[in-house]
PDB file of N, CA and C in Angstrom:
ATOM      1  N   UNK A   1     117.970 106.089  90.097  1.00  0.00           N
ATOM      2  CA  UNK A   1     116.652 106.193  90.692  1.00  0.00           C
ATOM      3  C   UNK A   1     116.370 105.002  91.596  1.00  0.00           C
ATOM      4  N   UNK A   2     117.228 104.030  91.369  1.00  0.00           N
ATOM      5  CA  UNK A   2     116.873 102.680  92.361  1.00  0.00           C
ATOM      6  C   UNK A   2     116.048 101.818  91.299  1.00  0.00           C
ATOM      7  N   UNK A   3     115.193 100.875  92.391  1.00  0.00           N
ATOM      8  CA  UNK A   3     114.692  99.391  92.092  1.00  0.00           C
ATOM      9  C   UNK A   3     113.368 100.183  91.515  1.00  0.00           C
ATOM     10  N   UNK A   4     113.102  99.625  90.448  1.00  0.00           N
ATOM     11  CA  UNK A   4     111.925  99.862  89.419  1.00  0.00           C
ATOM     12  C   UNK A   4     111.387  98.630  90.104  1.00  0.00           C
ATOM     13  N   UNK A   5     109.733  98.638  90.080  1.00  0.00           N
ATOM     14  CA  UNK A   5     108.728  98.036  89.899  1.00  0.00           C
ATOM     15  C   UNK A   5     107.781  98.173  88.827  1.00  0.00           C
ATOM     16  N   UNK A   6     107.390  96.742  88.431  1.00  0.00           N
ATOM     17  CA  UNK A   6     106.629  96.139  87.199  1.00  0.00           C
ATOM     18  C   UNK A   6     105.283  95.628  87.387  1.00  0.00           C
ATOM     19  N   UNK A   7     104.162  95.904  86.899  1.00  0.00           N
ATOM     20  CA  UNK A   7     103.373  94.881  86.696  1.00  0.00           C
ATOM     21  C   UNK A   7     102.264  95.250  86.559  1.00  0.00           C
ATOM     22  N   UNK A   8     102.038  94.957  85.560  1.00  0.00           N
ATOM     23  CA  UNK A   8     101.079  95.531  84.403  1.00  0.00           C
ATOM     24  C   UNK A   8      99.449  94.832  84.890  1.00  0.00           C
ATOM     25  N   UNK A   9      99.725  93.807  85.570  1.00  0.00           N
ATOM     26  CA  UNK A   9      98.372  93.003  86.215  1.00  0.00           C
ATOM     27  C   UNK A   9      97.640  93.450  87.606  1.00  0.00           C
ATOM     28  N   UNK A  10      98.302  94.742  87.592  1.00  0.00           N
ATOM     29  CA  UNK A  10      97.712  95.779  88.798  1.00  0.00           C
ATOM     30  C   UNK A  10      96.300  95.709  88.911  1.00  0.00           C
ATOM     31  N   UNK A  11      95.768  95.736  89.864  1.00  0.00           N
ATOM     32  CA  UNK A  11      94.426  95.928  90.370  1.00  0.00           C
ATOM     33  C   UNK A  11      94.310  97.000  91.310  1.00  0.00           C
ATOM     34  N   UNK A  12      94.521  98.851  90.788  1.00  0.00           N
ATOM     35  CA  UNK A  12      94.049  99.406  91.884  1.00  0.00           C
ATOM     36  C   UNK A  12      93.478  99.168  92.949  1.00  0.00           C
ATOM     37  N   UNK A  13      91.865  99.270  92.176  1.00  0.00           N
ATOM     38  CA  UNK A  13      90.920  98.785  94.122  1.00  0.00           C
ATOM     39  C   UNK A  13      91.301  97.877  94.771  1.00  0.00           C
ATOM     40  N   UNK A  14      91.623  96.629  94.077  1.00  0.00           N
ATOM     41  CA  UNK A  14      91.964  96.014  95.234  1.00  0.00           C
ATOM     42  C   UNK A  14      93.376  96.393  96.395  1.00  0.00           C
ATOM     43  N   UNK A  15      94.208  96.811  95.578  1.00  0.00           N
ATOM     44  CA  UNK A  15      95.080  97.202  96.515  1.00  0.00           C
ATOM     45  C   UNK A  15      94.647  98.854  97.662  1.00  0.00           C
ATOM     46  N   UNK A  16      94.190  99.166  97.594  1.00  0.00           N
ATOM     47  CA  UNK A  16      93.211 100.496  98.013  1.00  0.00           C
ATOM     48  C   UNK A  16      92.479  99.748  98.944  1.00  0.00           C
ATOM     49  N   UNK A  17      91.703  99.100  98.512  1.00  0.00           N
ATOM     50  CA  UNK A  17      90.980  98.242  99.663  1.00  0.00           C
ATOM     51  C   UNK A  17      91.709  97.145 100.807  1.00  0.00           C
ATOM     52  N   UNK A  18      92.373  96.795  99.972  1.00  0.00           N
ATOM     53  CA  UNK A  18      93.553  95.828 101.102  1.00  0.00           C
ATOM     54  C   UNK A  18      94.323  97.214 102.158  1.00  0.00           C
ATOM     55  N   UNK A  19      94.648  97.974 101.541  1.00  0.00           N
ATOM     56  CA  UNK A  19      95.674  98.983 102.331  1.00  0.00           C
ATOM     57  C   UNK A  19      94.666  99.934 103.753  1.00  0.00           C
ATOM     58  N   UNK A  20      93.834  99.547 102.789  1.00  0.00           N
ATOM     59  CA  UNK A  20      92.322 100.362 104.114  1.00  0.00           C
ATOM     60  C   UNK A  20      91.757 100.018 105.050  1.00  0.00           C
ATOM     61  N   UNK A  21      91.719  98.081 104.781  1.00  0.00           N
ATOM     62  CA  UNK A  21      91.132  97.475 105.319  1.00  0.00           C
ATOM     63  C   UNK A  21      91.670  96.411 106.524  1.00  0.00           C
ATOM     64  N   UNK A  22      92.739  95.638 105.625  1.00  0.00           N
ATOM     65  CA  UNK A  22      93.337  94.906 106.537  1.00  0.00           C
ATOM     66  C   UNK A  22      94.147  95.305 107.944  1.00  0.00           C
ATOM     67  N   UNK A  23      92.928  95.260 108.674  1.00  0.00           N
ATOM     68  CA  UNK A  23      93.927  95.348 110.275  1.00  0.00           C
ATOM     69  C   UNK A  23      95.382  96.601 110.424  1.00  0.00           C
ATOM     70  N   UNK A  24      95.063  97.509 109.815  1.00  0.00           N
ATOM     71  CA  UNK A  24      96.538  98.783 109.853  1.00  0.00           C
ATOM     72  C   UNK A  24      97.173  98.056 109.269  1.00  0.00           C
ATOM     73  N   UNK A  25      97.356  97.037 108.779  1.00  0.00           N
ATOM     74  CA  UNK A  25      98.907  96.619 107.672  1.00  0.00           C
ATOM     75  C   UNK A  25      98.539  96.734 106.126  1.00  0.00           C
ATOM     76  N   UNK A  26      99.107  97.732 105.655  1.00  0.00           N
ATOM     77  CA  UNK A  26      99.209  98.650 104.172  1.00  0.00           C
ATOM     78  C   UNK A  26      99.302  96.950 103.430  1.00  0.00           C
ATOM     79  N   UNK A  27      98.715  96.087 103.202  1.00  0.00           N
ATOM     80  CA  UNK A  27      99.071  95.058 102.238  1.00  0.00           C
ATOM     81  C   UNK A  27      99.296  95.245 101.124  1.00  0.00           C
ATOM     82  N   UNK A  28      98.123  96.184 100.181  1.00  0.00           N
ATOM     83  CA  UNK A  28      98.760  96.627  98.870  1.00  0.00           C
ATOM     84  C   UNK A  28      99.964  97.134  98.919  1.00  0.00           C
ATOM     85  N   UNK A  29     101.445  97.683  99.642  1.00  0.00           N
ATOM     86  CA  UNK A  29     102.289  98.300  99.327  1.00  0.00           C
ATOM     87  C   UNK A  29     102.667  96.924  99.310  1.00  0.00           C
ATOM     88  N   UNK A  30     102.649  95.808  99.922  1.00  0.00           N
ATOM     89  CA  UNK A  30     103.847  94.412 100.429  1.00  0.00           C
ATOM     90  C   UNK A  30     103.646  93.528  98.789  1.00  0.00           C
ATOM     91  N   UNK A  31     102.111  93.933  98.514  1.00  0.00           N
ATOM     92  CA  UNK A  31     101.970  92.995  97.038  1.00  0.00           C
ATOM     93  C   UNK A  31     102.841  93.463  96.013  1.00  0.00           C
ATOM     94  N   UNK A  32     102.807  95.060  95.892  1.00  0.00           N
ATOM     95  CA  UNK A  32     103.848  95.178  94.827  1.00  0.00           C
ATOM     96  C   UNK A  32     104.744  95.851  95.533  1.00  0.00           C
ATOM     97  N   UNK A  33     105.765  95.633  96.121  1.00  0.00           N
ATOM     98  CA  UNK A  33     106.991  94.999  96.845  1.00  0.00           C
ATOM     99  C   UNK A  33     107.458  96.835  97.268  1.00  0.00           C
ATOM    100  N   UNK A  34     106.893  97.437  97.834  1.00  0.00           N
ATOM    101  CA  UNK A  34     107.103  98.469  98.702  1.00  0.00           C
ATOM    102  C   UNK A  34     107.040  98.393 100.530  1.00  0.00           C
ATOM    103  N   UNK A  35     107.866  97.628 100.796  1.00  0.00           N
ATOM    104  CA  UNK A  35     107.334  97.132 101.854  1.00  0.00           C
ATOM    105  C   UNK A  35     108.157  97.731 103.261  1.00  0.00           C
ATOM    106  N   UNK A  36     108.852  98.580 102.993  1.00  0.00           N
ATOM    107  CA  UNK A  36     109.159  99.425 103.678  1.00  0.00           C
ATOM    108  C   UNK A  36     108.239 100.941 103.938  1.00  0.00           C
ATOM    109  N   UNK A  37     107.855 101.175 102.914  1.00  0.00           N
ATOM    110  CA  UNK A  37     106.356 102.343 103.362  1.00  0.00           C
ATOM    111  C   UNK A  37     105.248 101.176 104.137  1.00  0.00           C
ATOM    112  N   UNK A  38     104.957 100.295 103.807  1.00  0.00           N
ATOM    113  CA  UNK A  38     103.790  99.492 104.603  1.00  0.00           C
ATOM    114  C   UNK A  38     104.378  99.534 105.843  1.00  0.00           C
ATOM    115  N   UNK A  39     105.508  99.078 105.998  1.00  0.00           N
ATOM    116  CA  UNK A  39     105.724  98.675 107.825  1.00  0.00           C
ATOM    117  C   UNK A  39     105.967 100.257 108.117  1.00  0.00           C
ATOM    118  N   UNK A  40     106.154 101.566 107.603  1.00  0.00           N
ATOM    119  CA  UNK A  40     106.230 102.484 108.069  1.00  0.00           C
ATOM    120  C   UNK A  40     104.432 102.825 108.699  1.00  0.00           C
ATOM    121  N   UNK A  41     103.695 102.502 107.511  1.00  0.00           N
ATOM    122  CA  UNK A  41     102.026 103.654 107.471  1.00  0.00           C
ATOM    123  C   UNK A  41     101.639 101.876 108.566  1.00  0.00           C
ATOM    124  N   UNK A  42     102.051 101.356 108.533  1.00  0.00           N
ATOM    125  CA  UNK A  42     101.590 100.288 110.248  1.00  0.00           C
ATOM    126  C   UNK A  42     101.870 100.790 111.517  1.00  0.00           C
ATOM    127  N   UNK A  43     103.160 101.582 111.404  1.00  0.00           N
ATOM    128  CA  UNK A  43     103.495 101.670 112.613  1.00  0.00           C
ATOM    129  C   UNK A  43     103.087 103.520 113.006  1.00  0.00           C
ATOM    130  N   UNK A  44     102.657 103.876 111.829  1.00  0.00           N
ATOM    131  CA  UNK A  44     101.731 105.291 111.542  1.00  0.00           C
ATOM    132  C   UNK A  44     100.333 105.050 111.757  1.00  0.00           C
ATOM    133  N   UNK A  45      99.918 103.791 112.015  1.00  0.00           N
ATOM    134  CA  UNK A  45      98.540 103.892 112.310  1.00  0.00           C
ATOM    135  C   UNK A  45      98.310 103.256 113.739  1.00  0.00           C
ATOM    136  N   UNK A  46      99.245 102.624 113.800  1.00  0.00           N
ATOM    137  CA  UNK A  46      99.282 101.945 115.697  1.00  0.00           C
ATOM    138  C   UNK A  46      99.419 103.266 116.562  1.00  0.00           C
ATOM    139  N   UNK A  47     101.062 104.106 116.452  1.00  0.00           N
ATOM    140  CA  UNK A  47     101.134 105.449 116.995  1.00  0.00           C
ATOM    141  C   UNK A  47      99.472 106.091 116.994  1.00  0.00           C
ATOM    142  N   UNK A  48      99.125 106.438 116.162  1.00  0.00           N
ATOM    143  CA  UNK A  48      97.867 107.588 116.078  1.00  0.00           C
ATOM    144  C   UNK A  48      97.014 107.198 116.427  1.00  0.00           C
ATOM    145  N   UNK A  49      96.469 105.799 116.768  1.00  0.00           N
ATOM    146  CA  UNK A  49      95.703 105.597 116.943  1.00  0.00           C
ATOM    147  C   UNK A  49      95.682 105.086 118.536  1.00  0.00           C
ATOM    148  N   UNK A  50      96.732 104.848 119.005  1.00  0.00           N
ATOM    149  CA  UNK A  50      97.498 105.163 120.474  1.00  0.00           C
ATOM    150  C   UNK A  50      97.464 106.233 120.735  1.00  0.00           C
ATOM    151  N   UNK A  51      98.020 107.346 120.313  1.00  0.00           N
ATOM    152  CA  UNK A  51      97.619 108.514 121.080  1.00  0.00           C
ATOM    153  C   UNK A  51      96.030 109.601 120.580  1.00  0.00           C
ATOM    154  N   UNK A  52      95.492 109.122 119.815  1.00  0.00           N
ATOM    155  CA  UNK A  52      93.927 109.323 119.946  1.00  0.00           C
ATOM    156  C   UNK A  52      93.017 108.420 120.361  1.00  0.00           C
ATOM    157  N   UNK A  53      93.398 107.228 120.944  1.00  0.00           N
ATOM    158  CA  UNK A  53      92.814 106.456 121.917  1.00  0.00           C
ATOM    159  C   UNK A  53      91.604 105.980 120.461  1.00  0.00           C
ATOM    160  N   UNK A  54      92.275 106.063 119.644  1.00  0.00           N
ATOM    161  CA  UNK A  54      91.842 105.304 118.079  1.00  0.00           C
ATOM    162  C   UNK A  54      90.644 105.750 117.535  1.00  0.00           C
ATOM    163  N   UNK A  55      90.338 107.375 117.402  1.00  0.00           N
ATOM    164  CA  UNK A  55      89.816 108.244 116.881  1.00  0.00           C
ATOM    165  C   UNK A  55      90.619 108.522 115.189  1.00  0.00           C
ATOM    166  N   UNK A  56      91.804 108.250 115.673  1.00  0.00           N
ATOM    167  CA  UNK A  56      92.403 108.780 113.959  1.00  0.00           C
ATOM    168  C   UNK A  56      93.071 107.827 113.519  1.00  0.00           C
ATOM    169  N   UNK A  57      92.512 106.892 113.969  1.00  0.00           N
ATOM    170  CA  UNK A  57      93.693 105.475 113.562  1.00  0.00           C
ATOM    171  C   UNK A  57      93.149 105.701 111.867  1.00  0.00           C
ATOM    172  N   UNK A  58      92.293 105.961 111.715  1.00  0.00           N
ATOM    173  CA  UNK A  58      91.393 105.431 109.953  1.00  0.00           C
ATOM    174  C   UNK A  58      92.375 106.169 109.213  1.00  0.00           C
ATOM    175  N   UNK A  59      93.274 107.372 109.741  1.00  0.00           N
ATOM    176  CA  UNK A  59      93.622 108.241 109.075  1.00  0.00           C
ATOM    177  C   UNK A  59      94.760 107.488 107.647  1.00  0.00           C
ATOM    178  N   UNK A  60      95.980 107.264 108.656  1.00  0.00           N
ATOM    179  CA  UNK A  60      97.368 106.387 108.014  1.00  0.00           C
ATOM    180  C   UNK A  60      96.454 105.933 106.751  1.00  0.00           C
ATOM    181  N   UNK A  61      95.408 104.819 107.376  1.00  0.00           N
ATOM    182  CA  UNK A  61      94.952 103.834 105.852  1.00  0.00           C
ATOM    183  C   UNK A  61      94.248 104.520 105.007  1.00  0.00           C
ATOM    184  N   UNK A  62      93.998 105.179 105.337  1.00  0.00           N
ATOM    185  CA  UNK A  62      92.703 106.388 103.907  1.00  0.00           C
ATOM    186  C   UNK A  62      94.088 106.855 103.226  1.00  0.00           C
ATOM    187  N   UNK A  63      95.049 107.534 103.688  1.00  0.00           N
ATOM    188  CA  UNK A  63      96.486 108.064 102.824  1.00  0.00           C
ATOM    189  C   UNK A  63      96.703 107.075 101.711  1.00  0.00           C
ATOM    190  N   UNK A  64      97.368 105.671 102.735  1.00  0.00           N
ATOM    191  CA  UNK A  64      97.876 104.610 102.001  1.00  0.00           C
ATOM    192  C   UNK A  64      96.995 104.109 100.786  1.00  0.00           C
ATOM    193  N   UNK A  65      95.757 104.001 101.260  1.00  0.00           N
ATOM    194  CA  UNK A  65      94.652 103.455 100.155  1.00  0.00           C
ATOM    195  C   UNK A  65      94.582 104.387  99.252  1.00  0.00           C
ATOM    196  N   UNK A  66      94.641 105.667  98.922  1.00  0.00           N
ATOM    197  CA  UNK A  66      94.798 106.591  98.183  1.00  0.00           C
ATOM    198  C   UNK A  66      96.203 106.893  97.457  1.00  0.00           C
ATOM    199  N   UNK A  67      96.706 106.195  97.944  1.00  0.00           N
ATOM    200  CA  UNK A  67      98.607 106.537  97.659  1.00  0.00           C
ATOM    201  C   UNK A  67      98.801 105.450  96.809  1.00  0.00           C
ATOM    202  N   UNK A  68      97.829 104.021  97.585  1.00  0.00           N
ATOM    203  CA  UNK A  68      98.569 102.977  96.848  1.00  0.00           C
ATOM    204  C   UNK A  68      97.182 102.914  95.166  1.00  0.00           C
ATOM    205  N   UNK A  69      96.393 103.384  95.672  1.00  0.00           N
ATOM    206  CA  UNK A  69      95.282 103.402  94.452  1.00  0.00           C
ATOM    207  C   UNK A  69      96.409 104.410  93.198  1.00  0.00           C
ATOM    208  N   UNK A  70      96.634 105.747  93.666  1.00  0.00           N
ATOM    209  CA  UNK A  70      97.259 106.471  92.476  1.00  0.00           C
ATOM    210  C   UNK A  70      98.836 105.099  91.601  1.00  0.00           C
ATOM    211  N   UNK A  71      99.435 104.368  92.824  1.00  0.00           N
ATOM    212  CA  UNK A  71     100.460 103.833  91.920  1.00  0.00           C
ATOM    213  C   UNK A  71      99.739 102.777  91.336  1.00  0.00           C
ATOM    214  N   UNK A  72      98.661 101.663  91.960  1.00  0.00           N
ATOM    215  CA  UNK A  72      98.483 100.716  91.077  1.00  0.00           C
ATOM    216  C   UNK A  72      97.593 101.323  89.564  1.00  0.00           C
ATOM    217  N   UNK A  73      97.025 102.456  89.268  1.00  0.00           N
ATOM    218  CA  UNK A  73      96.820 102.865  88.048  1.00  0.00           C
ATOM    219  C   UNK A  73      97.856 102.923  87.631  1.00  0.00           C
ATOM    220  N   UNK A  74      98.866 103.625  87.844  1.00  0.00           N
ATOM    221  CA  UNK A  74     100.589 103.365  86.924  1.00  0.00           C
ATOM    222  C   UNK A  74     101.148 102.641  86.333  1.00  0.00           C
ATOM    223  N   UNK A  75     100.887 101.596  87.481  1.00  0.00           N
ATOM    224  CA  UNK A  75     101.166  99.770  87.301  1.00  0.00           C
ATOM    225  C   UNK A  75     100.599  99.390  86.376  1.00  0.00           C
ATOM    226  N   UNK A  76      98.961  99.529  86.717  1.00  0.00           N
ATOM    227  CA  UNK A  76      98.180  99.165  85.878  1.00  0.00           C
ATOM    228  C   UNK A  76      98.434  99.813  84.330  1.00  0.00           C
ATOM    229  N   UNK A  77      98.375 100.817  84.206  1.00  0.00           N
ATOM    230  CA  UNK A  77      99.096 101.264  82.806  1.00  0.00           C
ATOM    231  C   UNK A  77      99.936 100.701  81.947  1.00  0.00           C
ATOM    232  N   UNK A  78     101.004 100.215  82.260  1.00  0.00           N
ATOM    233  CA  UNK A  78     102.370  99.586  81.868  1.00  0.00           C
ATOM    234  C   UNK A  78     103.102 100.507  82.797  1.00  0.00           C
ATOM    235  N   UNK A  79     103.200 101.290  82.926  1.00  0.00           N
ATOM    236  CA  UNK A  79     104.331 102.248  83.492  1.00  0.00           C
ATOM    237  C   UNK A  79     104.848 101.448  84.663  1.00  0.00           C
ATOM    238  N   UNK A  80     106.369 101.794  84.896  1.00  0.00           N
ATOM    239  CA  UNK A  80     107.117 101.593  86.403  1.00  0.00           C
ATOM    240  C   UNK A  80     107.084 102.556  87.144  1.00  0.00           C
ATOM    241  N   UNK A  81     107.181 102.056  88.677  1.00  0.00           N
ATOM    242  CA  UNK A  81     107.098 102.902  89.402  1.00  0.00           C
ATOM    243  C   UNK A  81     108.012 102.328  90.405  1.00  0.00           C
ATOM    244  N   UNK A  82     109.191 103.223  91.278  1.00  0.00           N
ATOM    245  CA  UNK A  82     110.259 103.199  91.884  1.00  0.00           C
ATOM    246  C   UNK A  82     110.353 102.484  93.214  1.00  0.00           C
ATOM    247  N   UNK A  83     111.165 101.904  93.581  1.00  0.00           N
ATOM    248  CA  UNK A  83     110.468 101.460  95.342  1.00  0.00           C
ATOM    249  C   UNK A  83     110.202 102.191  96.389  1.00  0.00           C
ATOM    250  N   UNK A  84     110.607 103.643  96.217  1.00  0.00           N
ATOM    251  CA  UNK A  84     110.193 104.522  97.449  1.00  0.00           C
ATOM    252  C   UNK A  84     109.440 105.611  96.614  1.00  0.00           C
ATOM    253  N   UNK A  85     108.576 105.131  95.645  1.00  0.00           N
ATOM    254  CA  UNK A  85     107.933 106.233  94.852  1.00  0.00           C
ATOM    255  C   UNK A  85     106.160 106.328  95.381  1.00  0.00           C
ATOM    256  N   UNK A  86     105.783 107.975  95.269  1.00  0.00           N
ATOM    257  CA  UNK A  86     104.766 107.850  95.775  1.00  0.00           C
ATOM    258  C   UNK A  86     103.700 108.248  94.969  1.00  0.00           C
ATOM    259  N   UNK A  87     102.524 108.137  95.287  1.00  0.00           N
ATOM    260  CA  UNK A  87     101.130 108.651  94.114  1.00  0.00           C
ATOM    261  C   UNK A  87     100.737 110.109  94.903  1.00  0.00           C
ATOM    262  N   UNK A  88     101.274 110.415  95.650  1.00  0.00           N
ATOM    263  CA  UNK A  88     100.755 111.701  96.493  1.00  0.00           C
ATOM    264  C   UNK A  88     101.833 111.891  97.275  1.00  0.00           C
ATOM    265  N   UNK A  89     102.159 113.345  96.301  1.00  0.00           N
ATOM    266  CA  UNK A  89     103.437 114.348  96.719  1.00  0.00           C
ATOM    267  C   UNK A  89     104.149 114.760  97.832  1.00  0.00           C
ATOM    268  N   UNK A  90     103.132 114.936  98.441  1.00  0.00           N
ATOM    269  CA  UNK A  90     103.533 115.117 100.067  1.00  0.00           C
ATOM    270  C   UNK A  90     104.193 114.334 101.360  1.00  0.00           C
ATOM    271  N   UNK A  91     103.842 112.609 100.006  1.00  0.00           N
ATOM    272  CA  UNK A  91     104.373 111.859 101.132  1.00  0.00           C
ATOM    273  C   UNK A  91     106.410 111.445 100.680  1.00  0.00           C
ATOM    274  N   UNK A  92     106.586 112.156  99.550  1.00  0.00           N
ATOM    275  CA  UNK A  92     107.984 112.630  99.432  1.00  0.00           C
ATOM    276  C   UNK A  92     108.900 112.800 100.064  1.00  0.00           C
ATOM    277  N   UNK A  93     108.297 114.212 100.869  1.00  0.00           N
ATOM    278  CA  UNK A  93     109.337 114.241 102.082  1.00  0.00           C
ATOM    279  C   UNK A  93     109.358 113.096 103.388  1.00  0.00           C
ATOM    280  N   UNK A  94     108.850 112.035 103.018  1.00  0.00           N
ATOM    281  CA  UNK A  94     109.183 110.986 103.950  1.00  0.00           C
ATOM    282  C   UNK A  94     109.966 109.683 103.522  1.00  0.00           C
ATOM    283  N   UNK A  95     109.395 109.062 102.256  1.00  0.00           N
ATOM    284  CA  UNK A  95     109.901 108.066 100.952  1.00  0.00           C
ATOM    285  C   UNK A  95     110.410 108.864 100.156  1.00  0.00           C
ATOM    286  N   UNK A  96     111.859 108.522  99.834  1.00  0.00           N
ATOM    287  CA  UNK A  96     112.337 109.288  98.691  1.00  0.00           C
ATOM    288  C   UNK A  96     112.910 107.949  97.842  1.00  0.00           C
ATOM    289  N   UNK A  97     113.735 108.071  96.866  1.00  0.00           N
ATOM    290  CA  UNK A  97     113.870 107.322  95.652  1.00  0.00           C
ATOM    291  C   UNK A  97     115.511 107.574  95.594  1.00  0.00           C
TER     292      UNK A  97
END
């Protein structure tokens, strides 16, 4: 399955809010070390928001903040969660494990 991630000192919102907020760069994925989906949903929110002249830029970070909210409850749980693992299914066919 690959590189497991740990850490039980998860803070959903905050990572939800970092991934939403900070300037298009997904920070909650870089804190708990997914940092290949972050530089992907960065360069998913520069594109879209380039070619909607930044009407849908909000889009990428509402996903991510929602994607990264479902794993840091996981985290937060005890549970591991994979380095290309996602909290919302759909984004599968892009991160796989």
């Amino acid at each position: 399955m690959g590189d497991m991630i740990s850490k039980p000192d998860a803070n959903p919102i905050v990572y939800a809010l970092l991934n939403f907020f900070v300037c298009g760069l997904p920070v909650g994925y870089v804190m708990i070390g997914q940092t290949k989906k972050a530089f992907a949903f960065a360069i998913a929110t520069f594109m879209l928001s380039f070619v909607s002249f930044g009407a849908l830029g909000w889009l990428p970070p509402a996903v991510a903040a929602y994607d990264i909210y479902l794993l840091g409850q996981k985290l937060a749980s005890g549970q591991m969660v994979g380095l290309n693992e996602n909290g919302l299914s759909f984004l599968d066919s892009l991160f796989k494990d």
